[in-house]
Protein backbone atom coordinates (compact mmCIF):
# COMPACT_ATOMS: atom_id res chain seq x y z
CA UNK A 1 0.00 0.00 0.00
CA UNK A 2 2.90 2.35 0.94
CA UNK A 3 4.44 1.96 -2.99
CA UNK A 4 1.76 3.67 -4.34
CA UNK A 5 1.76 6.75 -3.02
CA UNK A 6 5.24 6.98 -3.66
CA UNK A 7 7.18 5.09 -0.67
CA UNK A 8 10.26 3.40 -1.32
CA UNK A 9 10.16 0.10 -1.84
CA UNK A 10 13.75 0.30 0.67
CA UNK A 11 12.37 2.05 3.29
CA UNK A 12 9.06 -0.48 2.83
CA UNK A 13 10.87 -3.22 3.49
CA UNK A 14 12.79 -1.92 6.42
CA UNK A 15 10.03 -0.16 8.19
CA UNK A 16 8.26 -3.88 7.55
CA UNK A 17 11.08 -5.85 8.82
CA UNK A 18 11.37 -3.59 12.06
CA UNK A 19 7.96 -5.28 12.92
CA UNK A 20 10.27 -8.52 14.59
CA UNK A 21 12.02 -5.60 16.54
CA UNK A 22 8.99 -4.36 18.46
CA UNK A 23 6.34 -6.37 18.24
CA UNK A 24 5.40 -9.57 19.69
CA UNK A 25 3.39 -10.99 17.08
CA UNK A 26 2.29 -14.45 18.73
CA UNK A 27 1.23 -12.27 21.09
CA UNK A 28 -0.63 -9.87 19.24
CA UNK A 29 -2.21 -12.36 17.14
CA UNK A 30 -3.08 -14.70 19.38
CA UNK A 31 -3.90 -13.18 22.64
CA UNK A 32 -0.87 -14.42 24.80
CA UNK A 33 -0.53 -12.57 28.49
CA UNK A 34 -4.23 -11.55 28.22
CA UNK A 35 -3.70 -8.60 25.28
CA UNK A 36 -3.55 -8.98 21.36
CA UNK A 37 -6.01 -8.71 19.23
CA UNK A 38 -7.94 -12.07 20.67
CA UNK A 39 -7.62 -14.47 17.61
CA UNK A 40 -6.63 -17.56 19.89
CA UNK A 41 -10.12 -18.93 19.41
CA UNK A 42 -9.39 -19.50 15.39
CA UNK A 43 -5.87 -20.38 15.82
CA UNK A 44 -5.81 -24.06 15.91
CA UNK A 45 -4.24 -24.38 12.50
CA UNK A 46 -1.20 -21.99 13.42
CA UNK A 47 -1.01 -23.82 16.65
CA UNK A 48 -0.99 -27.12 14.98
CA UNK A 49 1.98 -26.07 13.37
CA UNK A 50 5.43 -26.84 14.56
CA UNK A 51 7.32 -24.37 16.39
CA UNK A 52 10.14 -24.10 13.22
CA UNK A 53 6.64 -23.29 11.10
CA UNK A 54 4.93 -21.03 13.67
CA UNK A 55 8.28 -19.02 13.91
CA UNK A 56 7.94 -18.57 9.70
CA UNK A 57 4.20 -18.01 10.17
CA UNK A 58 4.61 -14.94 12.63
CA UNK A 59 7.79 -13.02 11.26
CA UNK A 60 8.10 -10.52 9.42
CA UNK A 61 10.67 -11.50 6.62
CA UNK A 62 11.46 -9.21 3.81
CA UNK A 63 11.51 -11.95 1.97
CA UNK A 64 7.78 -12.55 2.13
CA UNK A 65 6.58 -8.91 1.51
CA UNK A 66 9.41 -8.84 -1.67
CA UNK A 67 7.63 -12.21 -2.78
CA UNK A 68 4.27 -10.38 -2.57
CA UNK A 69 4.37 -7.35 -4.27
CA UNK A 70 6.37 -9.29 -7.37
CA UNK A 71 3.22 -11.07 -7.16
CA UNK A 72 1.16 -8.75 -7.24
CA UNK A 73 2.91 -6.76 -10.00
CA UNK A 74 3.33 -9.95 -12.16
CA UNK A 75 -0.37 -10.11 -12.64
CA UNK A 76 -1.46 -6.55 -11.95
CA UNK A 77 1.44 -4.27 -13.03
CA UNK A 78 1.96 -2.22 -10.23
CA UNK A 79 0.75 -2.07 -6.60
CA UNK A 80 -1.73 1.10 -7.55
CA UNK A 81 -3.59 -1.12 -10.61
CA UNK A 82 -4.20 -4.22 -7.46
CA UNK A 83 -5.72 -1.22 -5.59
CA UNK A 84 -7.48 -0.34 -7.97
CA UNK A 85 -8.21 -2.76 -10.22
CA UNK A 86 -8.04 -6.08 -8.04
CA UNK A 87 -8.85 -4.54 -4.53
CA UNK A 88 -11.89 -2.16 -6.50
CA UNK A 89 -10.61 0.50 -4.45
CA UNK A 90 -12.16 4.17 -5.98
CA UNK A 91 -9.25 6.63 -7.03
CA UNK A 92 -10.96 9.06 -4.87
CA UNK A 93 -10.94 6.62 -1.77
CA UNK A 94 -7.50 5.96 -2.85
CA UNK A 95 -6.45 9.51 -3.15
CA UNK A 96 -7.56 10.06 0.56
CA UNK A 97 -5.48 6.98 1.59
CA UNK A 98 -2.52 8.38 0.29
CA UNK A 99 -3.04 11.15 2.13
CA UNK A 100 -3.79 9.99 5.38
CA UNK A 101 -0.49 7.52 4.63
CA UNK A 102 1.39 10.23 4.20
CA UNK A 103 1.03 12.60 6.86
């Protein structure tokens, strides 16, 4: 979403990767310690994992988001036309995301 408005794909990818640094996503995602956002109820298949998988599962790799967006620009073009075109975001709506992004 940051591309494309203009973001660096560089500083994407760090600001993405800084997630492992300061956030406790098993945690977050699954409820651990009484906070997060609560999804331990639906996370049986996660959990079913093995640890080695979970770890993959809840990290933020640059890898993965790299993977992604040459995904998404192999069949869209860019990460604007899946906003647009596979998301059926409105280039107003998106205009006012940018903005909000960017401030």
């Amino acid at each position: 979403m940051l591309e494309s408005p203009g973001v660096r794909r560089e500083a994407i990818v760090e600001d993405y990767t800084l997630t492992n640094a300061v956030v406790d996503l098993r945690a977050q995602l699954l409820g651990e310690r009484g906070r997060g956002a609560g999804l331990a109820a639906t996370a049986e298949p996660l959990l079913a994992l093995s640890a080695s998988a979970q770890e993959a599962m809840l990290a933020a790799r640059p890898e993965y988001l790299l993977a992604s967006l040459r995904a998404i620009e192999a069949r869209y073009g860019s990460v604007r036309r899946y906003l647009l075109d596979g998301l059926a975001l409105e280039p107003a709506l998106l205009e006012r995301l940018h903005e909000r992004l960017l401030t």
